[in-house]
Protein backbone atom coordinates (compact mmCIF):
# COMPACT_ATOMS: atom_id res chain seq x y z
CA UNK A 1 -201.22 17.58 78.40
CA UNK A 2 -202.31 14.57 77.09
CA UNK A 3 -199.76 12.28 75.30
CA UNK A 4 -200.06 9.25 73.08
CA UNK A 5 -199.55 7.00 76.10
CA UNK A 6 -201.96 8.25 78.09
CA UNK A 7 -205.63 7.46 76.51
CA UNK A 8 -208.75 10.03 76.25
CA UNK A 9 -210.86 9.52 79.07
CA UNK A 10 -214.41 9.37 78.35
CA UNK A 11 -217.68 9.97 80.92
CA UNK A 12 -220.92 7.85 79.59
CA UNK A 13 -224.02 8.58 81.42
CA UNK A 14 -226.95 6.51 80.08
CA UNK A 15 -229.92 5.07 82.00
CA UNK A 16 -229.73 1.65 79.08
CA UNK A 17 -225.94 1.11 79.88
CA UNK A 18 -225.67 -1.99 80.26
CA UNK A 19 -226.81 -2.38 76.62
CA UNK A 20 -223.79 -0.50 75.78
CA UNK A 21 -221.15 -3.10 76.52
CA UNK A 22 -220.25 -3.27 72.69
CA UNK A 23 -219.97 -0.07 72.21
CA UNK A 24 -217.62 0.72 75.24
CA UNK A 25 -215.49 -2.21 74.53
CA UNK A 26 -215.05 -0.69 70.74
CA UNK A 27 -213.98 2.11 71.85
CA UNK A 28 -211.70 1.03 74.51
CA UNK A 29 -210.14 -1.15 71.62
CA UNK A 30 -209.71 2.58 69.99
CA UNK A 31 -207.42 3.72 72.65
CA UNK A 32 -210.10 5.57 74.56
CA UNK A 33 -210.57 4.82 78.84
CA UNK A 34 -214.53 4.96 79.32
CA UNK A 35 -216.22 5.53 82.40
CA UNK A 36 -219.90 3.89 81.99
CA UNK A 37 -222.71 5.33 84.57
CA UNK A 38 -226.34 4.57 84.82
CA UNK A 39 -227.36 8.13 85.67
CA UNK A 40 -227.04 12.26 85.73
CA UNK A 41 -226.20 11.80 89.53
CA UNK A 42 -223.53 9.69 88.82
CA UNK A 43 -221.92 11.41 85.90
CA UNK A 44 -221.98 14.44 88.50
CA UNK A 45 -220.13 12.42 91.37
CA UNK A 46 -217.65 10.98 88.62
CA UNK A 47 -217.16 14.61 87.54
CA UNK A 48 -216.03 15.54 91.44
CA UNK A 49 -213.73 13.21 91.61
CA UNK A 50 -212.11 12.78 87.47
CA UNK A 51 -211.35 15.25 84.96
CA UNK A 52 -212.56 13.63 81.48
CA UNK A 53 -211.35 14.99 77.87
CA UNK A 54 -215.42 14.28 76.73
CA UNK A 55 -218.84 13.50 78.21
CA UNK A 56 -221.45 11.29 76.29
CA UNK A 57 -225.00 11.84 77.90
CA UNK A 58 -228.32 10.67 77.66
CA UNK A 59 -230.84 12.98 76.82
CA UNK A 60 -233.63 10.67 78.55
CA UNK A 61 -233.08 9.24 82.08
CA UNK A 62 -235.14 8.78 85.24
CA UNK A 63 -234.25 11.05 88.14
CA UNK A 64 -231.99 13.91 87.27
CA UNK A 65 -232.47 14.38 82.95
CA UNK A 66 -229.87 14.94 80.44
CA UNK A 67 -230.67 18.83 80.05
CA UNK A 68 -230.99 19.04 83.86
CA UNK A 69 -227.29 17.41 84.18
CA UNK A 70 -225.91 19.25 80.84
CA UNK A 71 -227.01 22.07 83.21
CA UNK A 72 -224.91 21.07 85.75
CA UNK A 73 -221.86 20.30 84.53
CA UNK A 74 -221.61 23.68 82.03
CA UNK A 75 -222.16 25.52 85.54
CA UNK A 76 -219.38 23.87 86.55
CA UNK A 77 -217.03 23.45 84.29
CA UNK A 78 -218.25 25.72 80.81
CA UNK A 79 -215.06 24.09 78.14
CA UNK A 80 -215.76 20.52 78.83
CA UNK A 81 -217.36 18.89 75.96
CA UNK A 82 -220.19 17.50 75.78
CA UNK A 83 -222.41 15.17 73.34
CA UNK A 84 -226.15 14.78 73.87
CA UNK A 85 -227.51 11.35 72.64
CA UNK A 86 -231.33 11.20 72.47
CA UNK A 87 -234.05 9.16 70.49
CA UNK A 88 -235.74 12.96 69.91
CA UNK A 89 -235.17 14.66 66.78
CA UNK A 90 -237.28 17.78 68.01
CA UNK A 91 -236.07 20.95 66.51
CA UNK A 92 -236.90 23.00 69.66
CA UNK A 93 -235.21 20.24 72.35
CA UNK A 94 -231.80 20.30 70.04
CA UNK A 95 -231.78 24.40 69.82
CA UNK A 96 -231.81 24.20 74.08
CA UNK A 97 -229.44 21.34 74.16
CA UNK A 98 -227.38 23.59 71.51
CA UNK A 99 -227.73 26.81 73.85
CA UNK A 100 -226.56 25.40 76.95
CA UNK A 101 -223.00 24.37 74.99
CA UNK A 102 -223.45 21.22 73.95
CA UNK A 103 -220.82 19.91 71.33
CA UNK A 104 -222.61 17.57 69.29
CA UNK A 105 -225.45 15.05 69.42
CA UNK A 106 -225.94 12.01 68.28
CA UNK A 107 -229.79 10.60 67.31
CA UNK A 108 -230.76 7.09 68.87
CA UNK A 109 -229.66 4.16 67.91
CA UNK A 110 -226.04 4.54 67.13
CA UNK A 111 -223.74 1.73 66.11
CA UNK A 112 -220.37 2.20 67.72
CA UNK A 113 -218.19 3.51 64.73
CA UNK A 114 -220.62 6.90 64.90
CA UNK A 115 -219.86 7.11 68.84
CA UNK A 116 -216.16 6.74 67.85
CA UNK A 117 -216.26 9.11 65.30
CA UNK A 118 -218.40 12.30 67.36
CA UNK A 119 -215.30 11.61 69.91
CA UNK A 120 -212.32 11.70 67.42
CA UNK A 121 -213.96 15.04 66.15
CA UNK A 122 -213.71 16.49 69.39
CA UNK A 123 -210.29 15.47 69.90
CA UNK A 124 -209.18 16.56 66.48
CA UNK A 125 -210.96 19.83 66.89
CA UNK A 126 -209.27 20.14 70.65
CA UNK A 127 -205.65 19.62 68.82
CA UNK A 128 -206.30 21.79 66.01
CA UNK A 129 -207.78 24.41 68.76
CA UNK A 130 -204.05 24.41 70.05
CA UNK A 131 -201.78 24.19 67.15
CA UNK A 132 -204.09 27.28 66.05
CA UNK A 133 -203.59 29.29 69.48
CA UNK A 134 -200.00 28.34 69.43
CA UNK A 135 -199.80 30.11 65.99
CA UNK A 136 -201.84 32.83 67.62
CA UNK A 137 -200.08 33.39 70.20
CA UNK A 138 -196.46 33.30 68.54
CA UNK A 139 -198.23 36.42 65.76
CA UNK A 140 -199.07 38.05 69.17
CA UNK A 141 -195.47 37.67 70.32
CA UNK A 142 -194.34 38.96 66.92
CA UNK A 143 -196.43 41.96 67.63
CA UNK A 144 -195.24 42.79 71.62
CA UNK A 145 -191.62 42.58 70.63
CA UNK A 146 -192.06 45.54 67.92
CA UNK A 147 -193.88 47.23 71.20
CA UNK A 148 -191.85 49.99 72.74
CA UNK A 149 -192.70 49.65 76.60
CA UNK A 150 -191.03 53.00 77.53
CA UNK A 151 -193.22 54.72 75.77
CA UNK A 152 -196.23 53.35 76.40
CA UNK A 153 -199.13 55.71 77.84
CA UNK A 154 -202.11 54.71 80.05
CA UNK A 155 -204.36 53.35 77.43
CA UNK A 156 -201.70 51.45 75.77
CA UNK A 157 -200.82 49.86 78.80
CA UNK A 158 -204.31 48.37 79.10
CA UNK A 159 -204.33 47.05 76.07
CA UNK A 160 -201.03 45.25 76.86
CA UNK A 161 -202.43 44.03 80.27
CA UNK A 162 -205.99 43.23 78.65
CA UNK A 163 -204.01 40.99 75.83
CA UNK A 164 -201.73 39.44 78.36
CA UNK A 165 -204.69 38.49 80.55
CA UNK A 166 -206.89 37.18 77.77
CA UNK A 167 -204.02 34.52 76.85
CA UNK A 168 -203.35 33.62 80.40
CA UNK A 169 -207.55 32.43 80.36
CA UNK A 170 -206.75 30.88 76.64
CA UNK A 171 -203.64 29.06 77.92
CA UNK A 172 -206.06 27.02 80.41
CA UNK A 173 -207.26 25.37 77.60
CA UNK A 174 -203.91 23.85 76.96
CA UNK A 175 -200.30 25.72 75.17
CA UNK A 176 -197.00 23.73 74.99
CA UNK A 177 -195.19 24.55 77.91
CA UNK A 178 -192.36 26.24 76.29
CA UNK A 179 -195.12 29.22 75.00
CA UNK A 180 -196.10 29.19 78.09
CA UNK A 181 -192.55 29.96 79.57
CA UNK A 182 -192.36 32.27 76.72
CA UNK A 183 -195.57 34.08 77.83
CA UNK A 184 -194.35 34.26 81.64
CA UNK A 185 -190.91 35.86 80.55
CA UNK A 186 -193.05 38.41 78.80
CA UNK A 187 -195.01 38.91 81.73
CA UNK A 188 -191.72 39.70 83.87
CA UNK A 189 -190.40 42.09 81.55
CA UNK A 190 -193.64 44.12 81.15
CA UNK A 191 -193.70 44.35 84.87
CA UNK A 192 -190.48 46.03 85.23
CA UNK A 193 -191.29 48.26 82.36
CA UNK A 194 -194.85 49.04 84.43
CA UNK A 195 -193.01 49.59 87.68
CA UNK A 196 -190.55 52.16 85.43
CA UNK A 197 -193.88 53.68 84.13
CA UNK A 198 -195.90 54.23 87.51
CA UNK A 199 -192.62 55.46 89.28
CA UNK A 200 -192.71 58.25 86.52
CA UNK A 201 -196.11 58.67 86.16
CA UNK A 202 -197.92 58.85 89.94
CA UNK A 203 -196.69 61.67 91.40
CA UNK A 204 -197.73 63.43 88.37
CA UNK A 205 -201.24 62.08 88.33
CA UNK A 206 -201.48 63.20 92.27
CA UNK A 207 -200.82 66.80 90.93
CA UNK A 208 -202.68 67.11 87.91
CA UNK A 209 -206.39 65.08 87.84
CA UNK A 210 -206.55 66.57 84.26
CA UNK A 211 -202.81 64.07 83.20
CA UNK A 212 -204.24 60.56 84.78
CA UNK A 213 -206.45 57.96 84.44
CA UNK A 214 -209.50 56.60 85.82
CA UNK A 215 -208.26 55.61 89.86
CA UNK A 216 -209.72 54.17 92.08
CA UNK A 217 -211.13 57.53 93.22
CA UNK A 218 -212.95 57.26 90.10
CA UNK A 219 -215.17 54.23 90.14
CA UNK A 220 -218.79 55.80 91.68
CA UNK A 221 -218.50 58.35 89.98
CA UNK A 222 -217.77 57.26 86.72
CA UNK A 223 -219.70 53.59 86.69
CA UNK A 224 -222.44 54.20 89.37
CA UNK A 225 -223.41 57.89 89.73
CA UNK A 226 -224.60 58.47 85.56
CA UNK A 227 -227.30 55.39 86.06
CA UNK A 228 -228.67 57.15 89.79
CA UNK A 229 -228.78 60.98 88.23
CA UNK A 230 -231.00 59.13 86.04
CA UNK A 231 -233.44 57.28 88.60
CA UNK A 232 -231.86 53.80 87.60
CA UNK A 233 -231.51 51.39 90.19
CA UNK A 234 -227.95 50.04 91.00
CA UNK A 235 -226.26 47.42 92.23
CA UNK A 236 -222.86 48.09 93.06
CA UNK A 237 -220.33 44.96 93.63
CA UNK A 238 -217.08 44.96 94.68
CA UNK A 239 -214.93 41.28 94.43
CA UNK A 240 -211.98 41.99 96.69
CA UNK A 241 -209.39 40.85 94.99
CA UNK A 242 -209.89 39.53 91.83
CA UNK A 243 -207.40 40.05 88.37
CA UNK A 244 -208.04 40.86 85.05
CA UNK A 245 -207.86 37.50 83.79
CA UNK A 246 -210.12 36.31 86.51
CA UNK A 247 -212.78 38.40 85.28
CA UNK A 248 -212.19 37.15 81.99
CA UNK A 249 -212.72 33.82 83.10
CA UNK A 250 -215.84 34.73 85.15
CA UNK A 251 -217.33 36.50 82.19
CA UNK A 252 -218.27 33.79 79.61
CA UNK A 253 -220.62 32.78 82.28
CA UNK A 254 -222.97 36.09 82.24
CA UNK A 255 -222.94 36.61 78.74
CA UNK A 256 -226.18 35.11 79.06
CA UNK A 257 -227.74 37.17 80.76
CA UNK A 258 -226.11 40.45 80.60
CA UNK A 259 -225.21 42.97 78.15
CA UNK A 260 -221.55 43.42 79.09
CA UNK A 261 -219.64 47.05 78.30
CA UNK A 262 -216.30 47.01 80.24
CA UNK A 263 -214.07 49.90 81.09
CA UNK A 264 -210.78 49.45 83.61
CA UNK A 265 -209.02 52.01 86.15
CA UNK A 266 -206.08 52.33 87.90
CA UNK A 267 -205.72 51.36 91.15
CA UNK A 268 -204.37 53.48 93.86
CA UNK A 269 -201.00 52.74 95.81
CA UNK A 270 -200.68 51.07 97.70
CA UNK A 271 -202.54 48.27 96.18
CA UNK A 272 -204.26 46.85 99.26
CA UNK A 273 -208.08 47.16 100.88
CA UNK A 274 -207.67 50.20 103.64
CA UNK A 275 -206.45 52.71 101.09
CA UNK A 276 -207.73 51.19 97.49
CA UNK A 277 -211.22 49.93 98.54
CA UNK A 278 -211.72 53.15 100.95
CA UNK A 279 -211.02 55.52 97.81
CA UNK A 280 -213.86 53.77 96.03
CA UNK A 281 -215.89 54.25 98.47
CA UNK A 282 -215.01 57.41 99.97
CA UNK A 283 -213.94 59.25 96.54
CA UNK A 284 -210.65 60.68 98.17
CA UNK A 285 -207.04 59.55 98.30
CA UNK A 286 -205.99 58.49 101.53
CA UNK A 287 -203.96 61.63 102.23
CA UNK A 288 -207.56 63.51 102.10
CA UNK A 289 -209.44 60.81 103.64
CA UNK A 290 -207.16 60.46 107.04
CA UNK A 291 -207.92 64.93 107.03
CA UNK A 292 -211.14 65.00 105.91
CA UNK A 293 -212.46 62.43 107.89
CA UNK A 294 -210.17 61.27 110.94
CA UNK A 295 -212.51 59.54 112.84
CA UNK A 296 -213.30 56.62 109.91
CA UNK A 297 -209.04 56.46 108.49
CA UNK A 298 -207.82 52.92 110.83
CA UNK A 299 -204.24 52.81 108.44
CA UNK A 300 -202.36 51.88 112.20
CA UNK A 301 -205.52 49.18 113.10
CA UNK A 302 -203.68 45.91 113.90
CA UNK A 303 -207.35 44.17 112.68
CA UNK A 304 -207.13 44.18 108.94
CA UNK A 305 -211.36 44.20 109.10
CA UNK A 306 -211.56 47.70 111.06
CA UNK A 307 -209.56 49.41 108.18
CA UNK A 308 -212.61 49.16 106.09
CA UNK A 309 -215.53 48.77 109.02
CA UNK A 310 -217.24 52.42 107.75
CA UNK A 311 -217.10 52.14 103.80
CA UNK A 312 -221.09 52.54 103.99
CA UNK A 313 -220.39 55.72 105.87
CA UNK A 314 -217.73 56.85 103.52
CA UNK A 315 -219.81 56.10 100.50
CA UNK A 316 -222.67 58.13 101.79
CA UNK A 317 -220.52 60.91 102.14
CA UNK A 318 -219.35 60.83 98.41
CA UNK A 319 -222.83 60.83 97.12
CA UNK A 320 -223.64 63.82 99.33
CA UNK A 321 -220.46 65.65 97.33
CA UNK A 322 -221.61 64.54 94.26
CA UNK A 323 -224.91 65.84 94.87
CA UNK A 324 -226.79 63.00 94.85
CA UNK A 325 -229.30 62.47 97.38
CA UNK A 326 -232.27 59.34 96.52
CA UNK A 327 -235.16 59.21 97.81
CA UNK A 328 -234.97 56.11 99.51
CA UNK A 329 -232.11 54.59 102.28
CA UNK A 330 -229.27 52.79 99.99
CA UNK A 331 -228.11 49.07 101.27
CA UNK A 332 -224.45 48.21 102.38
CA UNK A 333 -223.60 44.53 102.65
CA UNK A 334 -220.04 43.39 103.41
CA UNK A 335 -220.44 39.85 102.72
CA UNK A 336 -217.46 37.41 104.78
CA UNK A 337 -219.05 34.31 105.07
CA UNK A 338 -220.85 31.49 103.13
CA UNK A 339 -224.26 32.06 105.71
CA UNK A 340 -223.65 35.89 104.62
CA UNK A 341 -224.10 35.01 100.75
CA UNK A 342 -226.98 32.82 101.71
CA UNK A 343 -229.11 35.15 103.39
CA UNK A 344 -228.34 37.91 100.67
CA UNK A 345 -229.27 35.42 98.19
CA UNK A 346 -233.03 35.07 99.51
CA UNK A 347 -233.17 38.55 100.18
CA UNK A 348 -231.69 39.96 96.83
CA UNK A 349 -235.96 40.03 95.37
CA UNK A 350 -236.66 42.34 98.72
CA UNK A 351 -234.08 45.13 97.34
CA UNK A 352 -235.72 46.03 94.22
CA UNK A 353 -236.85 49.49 95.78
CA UNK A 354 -233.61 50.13 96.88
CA UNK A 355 -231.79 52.97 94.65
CA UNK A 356 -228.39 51.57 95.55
CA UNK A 357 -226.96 48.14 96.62
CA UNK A 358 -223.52 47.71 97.69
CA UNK A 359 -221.80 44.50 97.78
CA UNK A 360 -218.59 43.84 99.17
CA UNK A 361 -217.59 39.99 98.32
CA UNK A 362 -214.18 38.46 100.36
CA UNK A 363 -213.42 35.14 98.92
CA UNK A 364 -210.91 35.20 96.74
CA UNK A 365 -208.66 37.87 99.54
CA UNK A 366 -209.19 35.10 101.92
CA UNK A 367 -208.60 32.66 99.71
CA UNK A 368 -205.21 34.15 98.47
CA UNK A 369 -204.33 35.35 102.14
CA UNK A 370 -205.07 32.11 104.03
CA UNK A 371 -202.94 29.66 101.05
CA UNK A 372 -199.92 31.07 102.31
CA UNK A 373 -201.19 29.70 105.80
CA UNK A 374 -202.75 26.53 104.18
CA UNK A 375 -200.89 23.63 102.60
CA UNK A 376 -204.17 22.18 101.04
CA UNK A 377 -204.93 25.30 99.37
CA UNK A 378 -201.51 25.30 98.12
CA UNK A 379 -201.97 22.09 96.66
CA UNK A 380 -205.37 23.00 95.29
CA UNK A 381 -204.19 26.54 93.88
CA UNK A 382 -200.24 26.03 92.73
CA UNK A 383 -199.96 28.90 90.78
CA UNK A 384 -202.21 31.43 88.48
CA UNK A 385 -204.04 29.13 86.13
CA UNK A 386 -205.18 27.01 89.41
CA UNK A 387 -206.38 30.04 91.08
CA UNK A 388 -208.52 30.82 88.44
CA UNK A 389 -209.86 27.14 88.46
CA UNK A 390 -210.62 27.31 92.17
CA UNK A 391 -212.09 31.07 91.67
CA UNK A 392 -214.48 29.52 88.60
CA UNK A 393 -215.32 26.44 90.72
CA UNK A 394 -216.45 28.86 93.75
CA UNK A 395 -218.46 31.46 91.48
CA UNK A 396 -220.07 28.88 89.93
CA UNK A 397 -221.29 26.71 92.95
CA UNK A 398 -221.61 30.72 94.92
CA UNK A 399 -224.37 32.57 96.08
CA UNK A 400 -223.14 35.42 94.21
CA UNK A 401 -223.48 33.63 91.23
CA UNK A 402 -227.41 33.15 91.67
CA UNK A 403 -227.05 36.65 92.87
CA UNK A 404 -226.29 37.77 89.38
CA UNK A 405 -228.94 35.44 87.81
CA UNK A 406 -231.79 36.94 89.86
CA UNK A 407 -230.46 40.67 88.83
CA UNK A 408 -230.75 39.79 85.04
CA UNK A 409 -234.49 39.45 85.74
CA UNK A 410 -235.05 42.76 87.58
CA UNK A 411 -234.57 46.16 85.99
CA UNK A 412 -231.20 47.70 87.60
CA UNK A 413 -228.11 48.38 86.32
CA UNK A 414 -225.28 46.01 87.51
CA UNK A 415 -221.60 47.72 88.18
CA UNK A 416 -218.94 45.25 88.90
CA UNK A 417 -215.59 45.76 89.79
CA UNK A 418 -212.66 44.89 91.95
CA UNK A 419 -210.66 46.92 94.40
CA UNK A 420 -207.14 45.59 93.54
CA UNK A 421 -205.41 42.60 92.24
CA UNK A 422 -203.06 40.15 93.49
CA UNK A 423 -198.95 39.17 92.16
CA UNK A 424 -197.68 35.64 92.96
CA UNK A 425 -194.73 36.10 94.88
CA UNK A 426 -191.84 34.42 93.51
CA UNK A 427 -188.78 36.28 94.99
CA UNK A 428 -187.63 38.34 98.78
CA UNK A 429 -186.94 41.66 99.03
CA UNK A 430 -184.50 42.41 101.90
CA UNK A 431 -185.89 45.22 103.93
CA UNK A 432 -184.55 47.16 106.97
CA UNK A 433 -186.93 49.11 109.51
CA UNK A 434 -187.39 49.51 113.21
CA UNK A 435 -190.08 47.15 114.91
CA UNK A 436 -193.09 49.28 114.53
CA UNK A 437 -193.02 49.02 110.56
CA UNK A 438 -196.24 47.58 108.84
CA UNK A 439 -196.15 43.78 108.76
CA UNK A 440 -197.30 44.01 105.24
CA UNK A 441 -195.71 41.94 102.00
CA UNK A 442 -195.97 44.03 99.41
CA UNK A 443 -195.94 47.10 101.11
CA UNK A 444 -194.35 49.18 104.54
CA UNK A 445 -194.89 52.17 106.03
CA UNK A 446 -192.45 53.16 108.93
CA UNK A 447 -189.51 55.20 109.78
CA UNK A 448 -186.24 55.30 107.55
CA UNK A 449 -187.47 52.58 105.56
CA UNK A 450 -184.83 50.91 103.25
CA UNK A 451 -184.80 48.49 100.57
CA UNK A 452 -182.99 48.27 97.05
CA UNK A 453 -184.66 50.17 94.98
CA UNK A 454 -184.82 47.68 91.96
CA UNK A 455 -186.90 45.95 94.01
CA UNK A 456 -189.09 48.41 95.75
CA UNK A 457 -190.33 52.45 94.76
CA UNK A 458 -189.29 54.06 97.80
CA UNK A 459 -191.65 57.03 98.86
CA UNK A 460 -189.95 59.95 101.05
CA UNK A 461 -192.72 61.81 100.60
CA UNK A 462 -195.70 60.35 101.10
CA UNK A 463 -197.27 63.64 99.89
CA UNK A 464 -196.21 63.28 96.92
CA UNK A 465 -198.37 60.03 96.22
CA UNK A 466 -201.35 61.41 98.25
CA UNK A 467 -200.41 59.06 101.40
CA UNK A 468 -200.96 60.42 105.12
CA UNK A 469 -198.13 61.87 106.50
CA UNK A 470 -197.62 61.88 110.02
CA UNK A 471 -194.06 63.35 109.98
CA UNK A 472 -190.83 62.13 111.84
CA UNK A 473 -189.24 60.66 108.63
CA UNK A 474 -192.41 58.80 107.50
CA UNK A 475 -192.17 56.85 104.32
CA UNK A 476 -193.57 54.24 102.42
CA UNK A 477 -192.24 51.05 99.91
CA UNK A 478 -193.61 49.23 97.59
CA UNK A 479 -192.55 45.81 96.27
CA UNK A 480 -192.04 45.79 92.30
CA UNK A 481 -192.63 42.62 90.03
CA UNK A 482 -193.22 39.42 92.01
CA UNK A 483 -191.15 40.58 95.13
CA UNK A 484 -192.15 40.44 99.10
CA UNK A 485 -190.39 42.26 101.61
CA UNK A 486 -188.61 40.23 104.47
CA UNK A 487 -186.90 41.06 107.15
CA UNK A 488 -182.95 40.14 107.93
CA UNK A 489 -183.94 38.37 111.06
CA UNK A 490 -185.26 34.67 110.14
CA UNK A 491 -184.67 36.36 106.52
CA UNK A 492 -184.49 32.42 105.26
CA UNK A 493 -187.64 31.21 107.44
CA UNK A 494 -190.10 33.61 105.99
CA UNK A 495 -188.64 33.31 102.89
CA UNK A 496 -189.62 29.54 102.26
CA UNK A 497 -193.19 30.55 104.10
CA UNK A 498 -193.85 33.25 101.84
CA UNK A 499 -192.68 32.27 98.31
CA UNK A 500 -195.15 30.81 96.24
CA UNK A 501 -197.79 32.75 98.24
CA UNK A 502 -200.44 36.08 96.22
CA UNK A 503 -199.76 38.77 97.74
CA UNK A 504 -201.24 42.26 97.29
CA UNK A 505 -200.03 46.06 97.87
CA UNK A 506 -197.20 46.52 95.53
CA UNK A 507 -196.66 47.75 91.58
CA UNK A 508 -197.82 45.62 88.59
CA UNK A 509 -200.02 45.11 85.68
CA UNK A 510 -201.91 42.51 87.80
CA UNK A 511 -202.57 44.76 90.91
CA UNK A 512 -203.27 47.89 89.39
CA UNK A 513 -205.02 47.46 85.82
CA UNK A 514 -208.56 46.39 86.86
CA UNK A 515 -211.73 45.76 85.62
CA UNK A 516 -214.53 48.16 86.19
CA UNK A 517 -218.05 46.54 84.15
CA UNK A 518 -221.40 47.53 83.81
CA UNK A 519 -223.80 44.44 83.28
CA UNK A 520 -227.21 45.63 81.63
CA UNK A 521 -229.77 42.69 81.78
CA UNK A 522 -230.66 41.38 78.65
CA UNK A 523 -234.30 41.99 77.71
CA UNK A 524 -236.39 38.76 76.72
């Protein structure tokens, strides 16, 4: 946050800069730190390398304009401000300028007191923009604490989770810390209240489809099969990985483009890729899936990638059950690498006669997987708000994200949605097993599993939460809260690896209350 002693830091790209002197020099006598740069290239490389509070910009220079750099830094980085200064007082140049974001303008020549004075009003608007979220958020507060959480149902739980992960995207923007402690406490609490709720509430949704929500089982049929009974081309993306409140960063960005409706499900337990990313795409639990189809069910696979090598397959079944049968061969695309996005990029025109696209995208699981392994990408992704920075930064500079642009031009209905979330683990769970127990964090599976139970639900019968059951004292646990399991032997070593690290499998609001969108393009 900035304080009095440290000064507002100011980007000035103008091609006449030099010619500026006075004006830089006033305002530095104002308190203000300006960075002066001839160019749009420039005021991009600055960008890389600084965080400023404001960006003045040129609307004419040589090389890279000021719309064509506005451009660029809103796909980078959508809340910075920005004021355009340009000698042009053309109604239709200001109305672009104005839809890409900008903040204000400013109309060549300016004298240095009406610089000074655009920048205080973005300042004073950024500090009145927090002393009114601060009084938001403490009405909002008001409001939770008259909330009974024991008595919550499903859809009142998603309104709690879609609240909670609206403010976490409005707290990037800047809260006093002590709301923001206040907002994590609340977090904590409505976790164990959530693990109290799904403990209750599973088994009974595995025995009666009539008493649950949407799961996991639920996504192609509910978002994608309406639009192909009625001859409407899909595409069909799956972002391993990624939380409500990622979304709801993501989102400002299509809003352009799209017409946005969102819905959310439940995920399936546990929480991880082989059995919540399988039932989207195979449209069974995996108790049904490891009987139905035994062949394409890899839960004991030591290679986390084969566990999910024959969702195509599995999807193609669950169309066939649901009776629908196009005309033309669907597309699967499991998408790993960078060179992956690429090519799908300049091929994403060629699947216009293709009834059904699927998209699987990895980043953010191997993002929040190899952190724990990484020290840089602990650095560059701390906690929650920074792993939505780093998620923003890489959708915005992603192939996926030109992906989306070159949909809203085609006629197709666009179904986004994740397969699970991830927790931030922040405290170990000691857990006892023999040695052929599932490495997992946030979830086991083994023999005689044991673990306290404030900690961890503890599943005898797998049966009863539509797991496979292979007999000989089989169960299952899954870490509640922020908790990953470790074992008594080097219990302290992989304690200090794993703390700190997102993790996935387990019971909360961030793992199991997803997003599930359909993104209409918007007609001209």
């Amino acid at each position: 946050m900035v304080t009095d002693e440290t000064p507002r830091r100011i980007l000035w790209a103008d091609d006449e800069i030099d010619l500026l002197r006075p004006h830089i020099k006033f305002l530095e006598q104002k308190g203000f730190a300006v960075t002066p740069v001839p160019n749009g290239e420039d005021a991009l490389s600055a960008l890389e390398k600084e965080r400023y509070d404001v960006v003045l910009l040129d609307e004419m220079m040589p090389g890279l304009g000021g719309l064509e750099t506005l451009n660029a830094i809103k796909s980078r980085d959508l809340a910075i401000p920005v004021i355009m200064v340009t000698k042009s007082e053309e109604e239709s140049l200001m109305n672009e300028a104005i839809g890409r974001h900008i903040t204000d303008y400013l109309i060549k020549p300016v004298n240095p007191s009406q610089v000074f004075l655009a920048c205080k009003r973005v300042f004073d608007s950024q500090r009145l923009q927090t002393s009114q979220r601060a009084r938001d958020y403490v009405g909002e507060m008001q409001r939770w604490q008259l909330l009974d959480l024991r008595r919550l149902d499903w859809a009142s739980w998603v309104d709690v989770a879609v609240d909670l992960a609206r403010w976490d995207v409005r707290f990037d923007a800047g809260l006093e810390e002590g709301l923001k402690q206040a907002h994590a406490d609340f977090r904590r609490a409505v976790n164990i209240e959530f693990g109290r709720f799904i403990e209750d509430r599973y088994p009974q949704w595995m025995r009666d489809p009539g008493a649950r929500p949407p799961l996991s089982i639920d996504v192609v049929p509910r978002a994608v099969a309406p639009h192909m009974r009625e001859k409407r081309r899909v595409v069909f993306i799956v972002i391993d990985c990624m939380r409500l409140d990622m979304w709801f960063a993501l989102e400002p960005l299509l809003e352009d483009y799209f017409e946005i409706h969102r819905d959310y499900y439940c995920s399936i337990l546990p929480t991880a890729t082989p059995y919540s990313r399988n039932a989207i795409f195979s449209g069974l639990f995996p108790a049904q899936l490891s009987k139905q189809h035994p062949d394409l069910w890899q839960e004991a696979s030591n290679d986390e990638r084969t566990k999910n090598r024959f969702e195509r397959q599995l999807l193609e079944f669950q169309l066939e059950r649901l009776k629908i049968m196009p005309d033309r061969p669907t597309k699967y695309l499991k998408i790993y690498e960078q060179e992956e996005a690429q090519s799908t990029r300049r091929q994403i025109n060629s699947f216009a006669g293709v009834p059904l696209t699927s998209m699987v995208f990895n980043f953010l699981d191997i993002l929040a997987h190899g952190r724990s392994e990484s020290e840089i990408l602990q650095e560059l992704a701390p906690d929650e708000a920074a792993f939505r920075a780093v998620m923003k930064a890489w959708f915005v500079h992603s192939p996926l994200y030109d992906i989306f642009r070159a949909l809203s031009t085609q006629d197709c209905a666009v179904v986004l949605t994740t397969d699970h979330g991830s927790v931030l683990g922040r405290r170990s769970a000691l857990v006892h097993g023999n040695r052929d127990t599932s490495t997992n964090l946030r979830y086991k599976y083994g023999v005689n599993l044991n673990c306290d139970p404030k900690q961890a639900i503890i599943v005898r019968k797998p049966a009863d939460y539509m797991l496979p059951d292979t007999g000989v004292n089989k169960s299952y646990i899954l870490a509640r809260e922020d908790f990953y399991f470790v074992y008594p032997t080097r219990f302290h070593e992989y304690e200090r690896q794993f703390r700190g690290s997102f993790q996935h499998g387990g019971v909360s609001v961030e793992e199991m209350i997803l997003p599930l969108v359909t993104l209409l393009p918007r007609r001209p």
